[in-house]
Protein backbone atom coordinates (compact mmCIF):
# COMPACT_ATOMS: atom_id res chain seq x y z
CA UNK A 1 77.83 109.13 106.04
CA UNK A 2 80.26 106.51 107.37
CA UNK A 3 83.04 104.89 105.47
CA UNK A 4 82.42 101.16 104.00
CA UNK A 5 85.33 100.07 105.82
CA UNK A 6 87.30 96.67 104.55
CA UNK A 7 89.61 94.08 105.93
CA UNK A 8 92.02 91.51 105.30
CA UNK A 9 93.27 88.70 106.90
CA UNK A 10 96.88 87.55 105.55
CA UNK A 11 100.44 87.20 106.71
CA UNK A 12 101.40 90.98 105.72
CA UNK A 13 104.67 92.12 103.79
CA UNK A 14 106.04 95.64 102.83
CA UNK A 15 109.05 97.81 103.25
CA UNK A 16 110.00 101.24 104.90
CA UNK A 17 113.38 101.15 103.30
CA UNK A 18 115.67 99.64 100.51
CA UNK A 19 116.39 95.94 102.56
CA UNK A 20 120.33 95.93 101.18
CA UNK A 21 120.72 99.37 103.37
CA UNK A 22 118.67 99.17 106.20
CA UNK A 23 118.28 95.89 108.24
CA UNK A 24 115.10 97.01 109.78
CA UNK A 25 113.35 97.78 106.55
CA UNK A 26 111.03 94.74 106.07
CA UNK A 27 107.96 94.61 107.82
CA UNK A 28 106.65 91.14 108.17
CA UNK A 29 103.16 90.28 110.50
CA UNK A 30 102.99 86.67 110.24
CA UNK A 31 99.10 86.69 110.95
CA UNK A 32 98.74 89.87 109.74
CA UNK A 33 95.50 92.74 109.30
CA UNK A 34 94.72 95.17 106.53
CA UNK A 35 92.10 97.88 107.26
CA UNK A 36 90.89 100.15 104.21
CA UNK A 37 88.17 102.58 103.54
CA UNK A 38 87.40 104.08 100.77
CA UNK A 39 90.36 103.41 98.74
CA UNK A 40 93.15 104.23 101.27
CA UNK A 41 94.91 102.15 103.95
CA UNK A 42 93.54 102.99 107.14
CA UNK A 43 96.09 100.55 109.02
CA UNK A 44 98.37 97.61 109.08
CA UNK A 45 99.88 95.06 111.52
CA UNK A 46 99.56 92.17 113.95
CA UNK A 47 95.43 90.46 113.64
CA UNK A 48 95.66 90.37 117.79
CA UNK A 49 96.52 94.02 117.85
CA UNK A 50 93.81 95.33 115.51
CA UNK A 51 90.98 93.23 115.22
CA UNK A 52 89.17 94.82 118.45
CA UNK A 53 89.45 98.37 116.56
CA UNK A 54 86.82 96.98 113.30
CA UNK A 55 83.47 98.40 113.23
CA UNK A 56 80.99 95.47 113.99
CA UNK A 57 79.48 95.76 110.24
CA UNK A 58 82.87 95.99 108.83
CA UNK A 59 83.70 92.70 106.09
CA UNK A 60 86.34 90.95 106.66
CA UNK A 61 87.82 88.55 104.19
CA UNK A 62 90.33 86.11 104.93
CA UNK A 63 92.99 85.14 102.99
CA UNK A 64 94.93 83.02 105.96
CA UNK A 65 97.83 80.74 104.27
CA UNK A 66 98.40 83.63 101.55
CA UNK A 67 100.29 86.81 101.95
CA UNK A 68 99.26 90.26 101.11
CA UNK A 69 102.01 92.83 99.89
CA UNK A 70 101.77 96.00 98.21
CA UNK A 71 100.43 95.96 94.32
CA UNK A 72 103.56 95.67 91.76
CA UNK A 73 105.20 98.63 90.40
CA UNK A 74 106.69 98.33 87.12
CA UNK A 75 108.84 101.22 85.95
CA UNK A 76 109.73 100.42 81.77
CA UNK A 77 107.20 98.39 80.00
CA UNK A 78 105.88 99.60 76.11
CA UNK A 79 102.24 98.18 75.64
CA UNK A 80 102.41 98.75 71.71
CA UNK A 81 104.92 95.94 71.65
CA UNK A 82 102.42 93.13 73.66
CA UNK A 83 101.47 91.43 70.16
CA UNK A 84 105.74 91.00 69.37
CA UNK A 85 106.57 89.59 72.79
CA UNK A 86 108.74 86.40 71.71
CA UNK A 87 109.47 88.06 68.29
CA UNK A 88 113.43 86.42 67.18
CA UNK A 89 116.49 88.47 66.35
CA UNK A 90 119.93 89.09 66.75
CA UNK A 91 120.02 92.11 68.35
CA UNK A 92 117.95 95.37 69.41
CA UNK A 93 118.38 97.30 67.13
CA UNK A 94 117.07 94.61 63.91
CA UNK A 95 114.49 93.67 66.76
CA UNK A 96 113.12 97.17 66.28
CA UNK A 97 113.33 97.41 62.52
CA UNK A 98 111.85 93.85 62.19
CA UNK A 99 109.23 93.64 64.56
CA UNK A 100 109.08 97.01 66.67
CA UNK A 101 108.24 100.11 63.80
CA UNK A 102 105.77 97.75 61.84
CA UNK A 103 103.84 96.55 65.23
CA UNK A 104 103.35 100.91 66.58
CA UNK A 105 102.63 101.83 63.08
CA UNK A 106 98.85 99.95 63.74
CA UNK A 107 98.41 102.01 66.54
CA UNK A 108 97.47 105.00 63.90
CA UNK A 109 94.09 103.38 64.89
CA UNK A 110 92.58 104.13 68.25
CA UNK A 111 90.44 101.70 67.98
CA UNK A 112 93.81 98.88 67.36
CA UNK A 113 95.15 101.34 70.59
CA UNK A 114 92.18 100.87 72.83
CA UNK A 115 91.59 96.59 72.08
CA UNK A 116 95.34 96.13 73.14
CA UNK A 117 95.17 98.45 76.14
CA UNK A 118 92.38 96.61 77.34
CA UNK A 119 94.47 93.27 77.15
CA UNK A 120 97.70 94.82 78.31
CA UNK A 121 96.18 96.38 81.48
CA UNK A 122 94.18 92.72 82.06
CA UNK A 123 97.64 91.05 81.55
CA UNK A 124 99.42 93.69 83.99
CA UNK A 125 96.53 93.04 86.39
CA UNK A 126 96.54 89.19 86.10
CA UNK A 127 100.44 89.47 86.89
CA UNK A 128 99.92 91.53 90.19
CA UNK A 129 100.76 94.77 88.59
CA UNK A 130 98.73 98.04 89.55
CA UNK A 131 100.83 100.62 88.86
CA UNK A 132 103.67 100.66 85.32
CA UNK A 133 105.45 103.43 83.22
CA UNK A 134 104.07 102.76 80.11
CA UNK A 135 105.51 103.74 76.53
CA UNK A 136 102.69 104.09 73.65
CA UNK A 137 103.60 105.13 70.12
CA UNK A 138 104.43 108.45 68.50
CA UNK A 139 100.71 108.78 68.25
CA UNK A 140 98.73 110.71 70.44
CA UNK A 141 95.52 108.78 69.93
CA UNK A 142 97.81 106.05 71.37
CA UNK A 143 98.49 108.01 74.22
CA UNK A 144 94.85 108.62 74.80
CA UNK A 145 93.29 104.53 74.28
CA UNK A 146 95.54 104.29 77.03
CA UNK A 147 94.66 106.66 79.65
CA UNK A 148 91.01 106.21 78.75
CA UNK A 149 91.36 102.61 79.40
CA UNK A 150 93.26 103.06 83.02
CA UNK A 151 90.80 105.68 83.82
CA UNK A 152 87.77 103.13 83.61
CA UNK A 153 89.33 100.63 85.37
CA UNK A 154 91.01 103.23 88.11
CA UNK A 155 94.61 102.46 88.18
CA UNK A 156 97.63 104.55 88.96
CA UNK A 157 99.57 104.54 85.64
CA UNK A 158 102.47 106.20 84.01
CA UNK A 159 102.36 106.70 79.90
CA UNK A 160 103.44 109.20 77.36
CA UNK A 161 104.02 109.56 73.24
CA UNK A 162 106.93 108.59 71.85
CA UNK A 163 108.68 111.75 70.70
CA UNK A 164 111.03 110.34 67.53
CA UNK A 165 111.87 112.56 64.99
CA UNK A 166 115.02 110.74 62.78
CA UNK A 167 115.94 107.03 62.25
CA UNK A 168 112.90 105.82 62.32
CA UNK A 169 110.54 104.97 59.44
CA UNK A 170 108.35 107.97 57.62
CA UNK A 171 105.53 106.40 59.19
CA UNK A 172 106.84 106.88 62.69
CA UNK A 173 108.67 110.42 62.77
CA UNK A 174 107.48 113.23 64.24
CA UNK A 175 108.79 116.15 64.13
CA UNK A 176 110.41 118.46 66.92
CA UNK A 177 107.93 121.07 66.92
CA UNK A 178 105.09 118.82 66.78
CA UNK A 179 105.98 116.39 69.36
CA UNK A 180 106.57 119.32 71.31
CA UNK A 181 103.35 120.78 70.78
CA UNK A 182 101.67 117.12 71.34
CA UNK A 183 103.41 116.48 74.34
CA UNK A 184 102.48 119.78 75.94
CA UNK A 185 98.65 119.07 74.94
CA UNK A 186 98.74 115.55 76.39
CA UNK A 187 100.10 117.12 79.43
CA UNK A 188 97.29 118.94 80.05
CA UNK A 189 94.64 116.61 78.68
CA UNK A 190 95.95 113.54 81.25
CA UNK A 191 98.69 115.09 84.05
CA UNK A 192 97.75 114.12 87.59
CA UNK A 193 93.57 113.69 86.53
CA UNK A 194 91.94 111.03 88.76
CA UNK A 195 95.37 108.52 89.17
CA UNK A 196 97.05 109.62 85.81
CA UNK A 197 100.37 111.00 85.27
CA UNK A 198 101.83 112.06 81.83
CA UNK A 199 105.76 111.25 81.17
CA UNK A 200 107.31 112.66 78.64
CA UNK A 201 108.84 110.22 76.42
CA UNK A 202 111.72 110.20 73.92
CA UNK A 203 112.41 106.87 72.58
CA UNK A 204 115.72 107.13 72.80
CA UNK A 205 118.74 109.55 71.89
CA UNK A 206 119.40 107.99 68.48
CA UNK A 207 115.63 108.83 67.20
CA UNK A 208 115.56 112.33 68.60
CA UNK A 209 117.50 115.54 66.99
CA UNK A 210 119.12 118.24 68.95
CA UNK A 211 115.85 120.19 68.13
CA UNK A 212 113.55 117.63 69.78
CA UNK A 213 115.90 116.66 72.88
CA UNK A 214 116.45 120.55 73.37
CA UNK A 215 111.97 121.00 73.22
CA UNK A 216 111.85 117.67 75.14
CA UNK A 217 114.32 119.42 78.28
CA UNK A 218 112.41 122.60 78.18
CA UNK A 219 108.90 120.94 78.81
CA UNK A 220 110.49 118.92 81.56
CA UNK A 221 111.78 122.38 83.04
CA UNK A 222 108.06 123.48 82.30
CA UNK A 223 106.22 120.70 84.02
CA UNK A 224 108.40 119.45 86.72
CA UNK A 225 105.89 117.45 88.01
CA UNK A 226 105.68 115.35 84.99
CA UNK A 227 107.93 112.15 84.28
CA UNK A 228 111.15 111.71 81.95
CA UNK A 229 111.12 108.19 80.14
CA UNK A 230 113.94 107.48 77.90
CA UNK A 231 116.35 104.30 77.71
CA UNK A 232 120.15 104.33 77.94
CA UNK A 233 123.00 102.31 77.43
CA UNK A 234 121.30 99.35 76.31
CA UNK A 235 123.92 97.60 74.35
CA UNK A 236 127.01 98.31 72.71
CA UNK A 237 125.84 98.27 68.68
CA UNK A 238 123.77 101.22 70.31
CA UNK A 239 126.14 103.32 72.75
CA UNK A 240 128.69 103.25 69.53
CA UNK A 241 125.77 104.48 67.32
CA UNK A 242 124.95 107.45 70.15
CA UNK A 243 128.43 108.35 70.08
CA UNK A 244 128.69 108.58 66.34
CA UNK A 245 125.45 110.87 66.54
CA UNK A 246 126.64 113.01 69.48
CA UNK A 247 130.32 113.15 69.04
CA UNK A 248 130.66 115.99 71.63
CA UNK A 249 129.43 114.46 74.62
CA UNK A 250 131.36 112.65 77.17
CA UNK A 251 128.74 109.69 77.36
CA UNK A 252 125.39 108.05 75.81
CA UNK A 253 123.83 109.93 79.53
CA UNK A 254 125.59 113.12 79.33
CA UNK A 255 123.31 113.59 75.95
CA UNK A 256 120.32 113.39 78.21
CA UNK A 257 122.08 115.77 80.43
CA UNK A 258 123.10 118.10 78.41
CA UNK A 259 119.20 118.67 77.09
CA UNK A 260 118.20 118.83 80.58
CA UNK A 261 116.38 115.40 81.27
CA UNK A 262 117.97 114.49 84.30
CA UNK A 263 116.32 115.14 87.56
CA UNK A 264 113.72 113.30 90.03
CA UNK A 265 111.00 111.58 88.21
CA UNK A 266 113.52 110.50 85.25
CA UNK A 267 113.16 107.18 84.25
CA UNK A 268 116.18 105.21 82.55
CA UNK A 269 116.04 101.95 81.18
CA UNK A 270 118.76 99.61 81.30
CA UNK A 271 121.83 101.15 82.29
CA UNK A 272 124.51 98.39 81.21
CA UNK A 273 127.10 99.77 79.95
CA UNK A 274 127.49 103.40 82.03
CA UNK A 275 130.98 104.00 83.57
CA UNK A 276 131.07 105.24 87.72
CA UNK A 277 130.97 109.17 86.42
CA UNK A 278 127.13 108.24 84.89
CA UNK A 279 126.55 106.60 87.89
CA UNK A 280 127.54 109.33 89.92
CA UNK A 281 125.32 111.88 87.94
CA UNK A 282 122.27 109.25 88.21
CA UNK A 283 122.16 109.47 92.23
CA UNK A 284 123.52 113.08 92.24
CA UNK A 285 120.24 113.94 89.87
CA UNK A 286 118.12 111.15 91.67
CA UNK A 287 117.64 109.72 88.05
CA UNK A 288 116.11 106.32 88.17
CA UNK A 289 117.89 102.94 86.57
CA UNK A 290 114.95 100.78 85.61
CA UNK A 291 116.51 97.25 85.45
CA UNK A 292 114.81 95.00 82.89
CA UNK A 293 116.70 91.36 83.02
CA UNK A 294 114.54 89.45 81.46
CA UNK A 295 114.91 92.33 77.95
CA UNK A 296 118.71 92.57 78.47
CA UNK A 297 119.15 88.56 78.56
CA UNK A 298 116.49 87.98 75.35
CA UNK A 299 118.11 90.68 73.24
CA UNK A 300 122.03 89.87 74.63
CA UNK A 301 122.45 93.14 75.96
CA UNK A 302 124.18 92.62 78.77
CA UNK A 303 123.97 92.31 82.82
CA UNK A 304 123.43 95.30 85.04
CA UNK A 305 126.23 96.16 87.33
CA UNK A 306 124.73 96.00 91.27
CA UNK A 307 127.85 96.16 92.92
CA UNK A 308 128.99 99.56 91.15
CA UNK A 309 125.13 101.14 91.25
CA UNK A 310 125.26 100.21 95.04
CA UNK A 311 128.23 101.67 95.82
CA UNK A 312 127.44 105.07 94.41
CA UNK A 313 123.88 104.59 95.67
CA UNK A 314 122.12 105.26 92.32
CA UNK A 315 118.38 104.79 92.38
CA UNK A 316 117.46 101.63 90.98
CA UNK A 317 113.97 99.56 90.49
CA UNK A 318 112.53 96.77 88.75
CA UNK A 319 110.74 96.68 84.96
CA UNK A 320 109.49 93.75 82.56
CA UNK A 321 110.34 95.85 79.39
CA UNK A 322 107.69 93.82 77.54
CA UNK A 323 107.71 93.40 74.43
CA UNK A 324 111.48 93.16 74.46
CA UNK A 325 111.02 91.31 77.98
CA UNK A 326 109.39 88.23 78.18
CA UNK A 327 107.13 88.29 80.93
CA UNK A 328 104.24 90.51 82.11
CA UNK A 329 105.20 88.82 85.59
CA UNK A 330 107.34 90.79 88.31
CA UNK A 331 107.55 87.51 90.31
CA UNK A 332 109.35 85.65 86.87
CA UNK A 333 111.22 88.90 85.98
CA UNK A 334 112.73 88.61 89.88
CA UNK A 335 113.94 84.97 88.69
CA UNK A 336 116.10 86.55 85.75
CA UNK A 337 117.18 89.19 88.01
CA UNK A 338 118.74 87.23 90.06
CA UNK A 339 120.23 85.32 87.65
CA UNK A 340 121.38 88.29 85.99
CA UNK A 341 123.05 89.50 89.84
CA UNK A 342 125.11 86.18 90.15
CA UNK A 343 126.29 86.45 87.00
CA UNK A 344 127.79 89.69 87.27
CA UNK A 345 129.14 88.65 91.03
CA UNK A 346 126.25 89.92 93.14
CA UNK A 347 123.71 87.68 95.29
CA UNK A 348 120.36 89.98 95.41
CA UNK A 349 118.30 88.89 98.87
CA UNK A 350 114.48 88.13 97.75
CA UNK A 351 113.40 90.92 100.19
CA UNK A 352 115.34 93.07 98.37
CA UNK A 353 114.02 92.35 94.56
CA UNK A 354 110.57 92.62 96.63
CA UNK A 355 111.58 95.63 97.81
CA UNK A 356 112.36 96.27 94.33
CA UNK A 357 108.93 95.79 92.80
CA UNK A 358 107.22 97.85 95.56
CA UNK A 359 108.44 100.46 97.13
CA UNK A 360 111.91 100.80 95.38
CA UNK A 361 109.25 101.68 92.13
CA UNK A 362 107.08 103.70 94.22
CA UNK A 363 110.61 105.85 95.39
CA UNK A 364 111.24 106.09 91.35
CA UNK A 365 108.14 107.65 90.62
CA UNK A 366 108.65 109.95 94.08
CA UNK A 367 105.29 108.52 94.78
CA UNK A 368 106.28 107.10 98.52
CA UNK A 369 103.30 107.90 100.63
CA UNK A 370 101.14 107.46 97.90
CA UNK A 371 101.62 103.65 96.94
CA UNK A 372 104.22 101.10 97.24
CA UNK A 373 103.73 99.86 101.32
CA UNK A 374 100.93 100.20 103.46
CA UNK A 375 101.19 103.22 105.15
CA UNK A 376 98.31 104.95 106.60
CA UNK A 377 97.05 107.03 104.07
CA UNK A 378 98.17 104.96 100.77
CA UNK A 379 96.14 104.26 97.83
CA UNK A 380 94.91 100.32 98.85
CA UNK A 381 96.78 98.76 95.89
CA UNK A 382 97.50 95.51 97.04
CA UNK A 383 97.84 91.54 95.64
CA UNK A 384 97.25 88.09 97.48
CA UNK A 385 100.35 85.73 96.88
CA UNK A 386 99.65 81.62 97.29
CA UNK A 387 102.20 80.53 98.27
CA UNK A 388 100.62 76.93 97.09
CA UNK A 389 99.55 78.30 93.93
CA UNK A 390 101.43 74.96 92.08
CA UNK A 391 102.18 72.06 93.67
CA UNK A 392 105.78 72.04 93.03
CA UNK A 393 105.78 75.76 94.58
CA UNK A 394 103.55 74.26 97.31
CA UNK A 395 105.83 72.02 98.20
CA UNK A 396 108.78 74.07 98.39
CA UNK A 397 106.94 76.04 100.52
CA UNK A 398 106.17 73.23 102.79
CA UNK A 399 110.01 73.17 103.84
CA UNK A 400 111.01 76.85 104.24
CA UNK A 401 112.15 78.09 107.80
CA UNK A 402 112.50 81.81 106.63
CA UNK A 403 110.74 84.94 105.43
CA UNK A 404 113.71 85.26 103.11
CA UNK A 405 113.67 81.72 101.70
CA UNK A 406 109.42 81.74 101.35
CA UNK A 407 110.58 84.60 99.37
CA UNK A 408 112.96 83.22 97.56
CA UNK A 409 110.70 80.70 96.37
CA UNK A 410 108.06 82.98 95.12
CA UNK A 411 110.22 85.20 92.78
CA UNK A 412 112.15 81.90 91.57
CA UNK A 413 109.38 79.83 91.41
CA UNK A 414 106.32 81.73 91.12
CA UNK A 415 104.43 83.55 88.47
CA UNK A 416 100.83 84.78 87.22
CA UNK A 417 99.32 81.52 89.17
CA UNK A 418 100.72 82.77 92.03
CA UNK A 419 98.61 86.18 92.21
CA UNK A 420 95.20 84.74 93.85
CA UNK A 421 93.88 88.66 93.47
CA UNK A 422 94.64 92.14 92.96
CA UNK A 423 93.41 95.22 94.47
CA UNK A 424 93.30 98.75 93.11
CA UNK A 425 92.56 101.93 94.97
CA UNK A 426 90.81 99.14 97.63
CA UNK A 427 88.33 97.80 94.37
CA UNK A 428 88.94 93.79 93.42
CA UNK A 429 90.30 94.11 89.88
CA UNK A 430 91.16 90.42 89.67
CA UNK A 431 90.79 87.18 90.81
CA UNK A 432 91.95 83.54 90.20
């Protein structure tokens, strides 16, 4: 039986390495080829240098004028909260009381769970995203609309249950024995079947007890393989609040450390307002920073430091945060994160916030090799970017005399237009 080979005819972007680091780590084919089979990337480069290797019967569909990069990765995003994007309020923590609780208390229903799964993994498709950490609710049924729904449709996802046993309404709380035991059956109901991976998930330090955060670190020493999702430093109403709760330790991130959820395949949203010791522990553990500009600028959190992650090299990539973001799109969550760089004295390269959104996620979720570029061997997630896709992006587009400022355009310019199609495991999951 021979493979149903597939390729595409593009200008071709991805990265080997982190762009701000390594001068050599875009790869750019102007009139580019992408060869796949059966869900993988069999190769990619130069049109002239691969086009005499295609089987004669092999389809080739050409998307000249557009470019082809590696499927989005988007490392914080909470699909309970899609229905309270754009909610007002003066802060996080009345956003979550307000709008936040009431909103995941629906999602006692599976059947409330599964109708907004199926529009939150359209939306993330629609935007050019085939691969996101995903937070449900404290309810398992939640947890399992979800990874029914990415299951059908064959994505590579990221989810878990929220584990939230204080400071959160009755109709929310678990407790720490039962989120334990919830987790641990979630685990093995979802972890690593078909292109599903199970995180666990506490909400965040102030809804957790000792108790939970002490069963949450021993099922993460358990199942190493599994993901850590939390979020951190956020604002300052909240560190102050985390400090009143945990008086004995030295930071909002050593009470994550201290429970043991620090290590590869930890997640941590936000990251504002950590000092050069948290820092420090984040790249010594290889936790993960997921930056979310367009949350932290809707809520007034506050702007991620670049120039003080850099210099301690801690692990860094790129998230929507939806519902407390206010975009499903990676390309108009690039726009605020630039924004957010200049205003806290940093000028972020497009290549790099590309970087950012592809293989800097795929490097959080230690999935390199797996997705995020186009290696030989990758899952064939991959979008179409046109370049024209409005005519005032058009004609910006017209007048650029660089990969970096074509770039440029797209994340400032672009959004959800701009994604002509997107691929999963080498299957056409939308088009425009």
């Amino acid at each position: 039986m021979t493979s149903h080979v597939q390729a595409y005819r593009a200008s071709l972007l991805h990265f080997s390495n982190d762009p701000a680091f390594d001068e050599h780590a875009t790869q750019w084919h102007g009139d580019g080829l992408l060869i796949v089979a059966d869900g993988k990337i069999v190769a990619a480069g130069d049109y002239s240098k691969l086009s005499a290797s295609l089987p004669a019967d092999c389809e080739l569909h050409d998307y000249r004028g557009k470019i082809i990069t590696p499927g989005f990765i988007d490392t914080h995003v909470h699909y309970p909260q899609t229905d309270i994007i754009g909610s007002p309020a003066p802060g996080l923590l009345p956003w979550l009381n307000t709008y936040t609780f009431p909103a995941e208390r629906r999602f006692e229903s599976g059947e409330h769970a599964s109708e907004v799964a199926d529009f939150f993994l359209a939306e993330l498709l629609r935007n050019g995203t085939t691969t996101a950490a995903v937070y449900c609710t404290v309810h398992p049924q939640s947890v399992d609309a979800f990874f029914t729904r990415s299951s059908e449709l064959n994505l590579r996802m990221v989810a878990g249950k929220c584990l939230m046993d204080r400071n959160a309404p009755d109709f929310l709380r678990d407790t720490a024995e039962s989120g334990a035991r919830e987790t641990e059956e979630l685990i093995h109901r979802w972890h690593n079947k078909g292109r599903q991976h199970y995180a666990i998930t506490v909400r965040f330090a102030p809804t957790s007890t000792p108790a939970q955060l002490k069963l949450a670190g021993e099922l993460a020493t358990q199942y190493r393989d599994t993901y850590i999702q939390t979020h951190v430093a956020e604002n300052t109403d909240e560190v102050k609040w985390v400090k009143e709760l945990f008086p004995d330790s030295r930071s909002y991130l050593d009470v994550y450390d201290q429970y043991g959820l620090m290590r590869e395949r930890a997640l941590y949203a936000h990251c504002i307002w950590l000092d050069d010791a948290d820092r420090a522990r984040m790249a010594a553990t290889q936790s993960v920073a997921t930056v979310c500009p367009t949350s932290n600028l809707f809520l007034g959190s506050g702007l991620f430091d670049f120039a003080n992650a850099d210099k301690l090299r801690m692990p860094v990539s790129l998230a929507t945060d939806v519902g407390g973001g206010t975009s499903f799109s990676m390309l108009q969550t690039m726009n605020e994160l630039y924004k957010v760089g200049r205003m806290a004295g940093t000028h972020l390269a497009a290549q790099r916030m590309f970087y950012m959104a592809t293989l800097g996620g795929a490097r959080a979720l230690q999935l390199e090799g797996t997705i995020g570029n186009f290696a030989a061997g990758c899952d064939a997630d991959f979008i179409v970017l046109d370049p024209k896709a409005t005519p005032l992006l058009a004609r910006r587009s017209a007048t650029t005399d660089s990969l970096e400022e074509q770039l440029f355009a797209l994340a400032i310019l672009a959004d959800d237009r701009a994604i002509a199609a997107t691929y999963s495991a080498g299957a056409c999951v939308h088009t425009r």
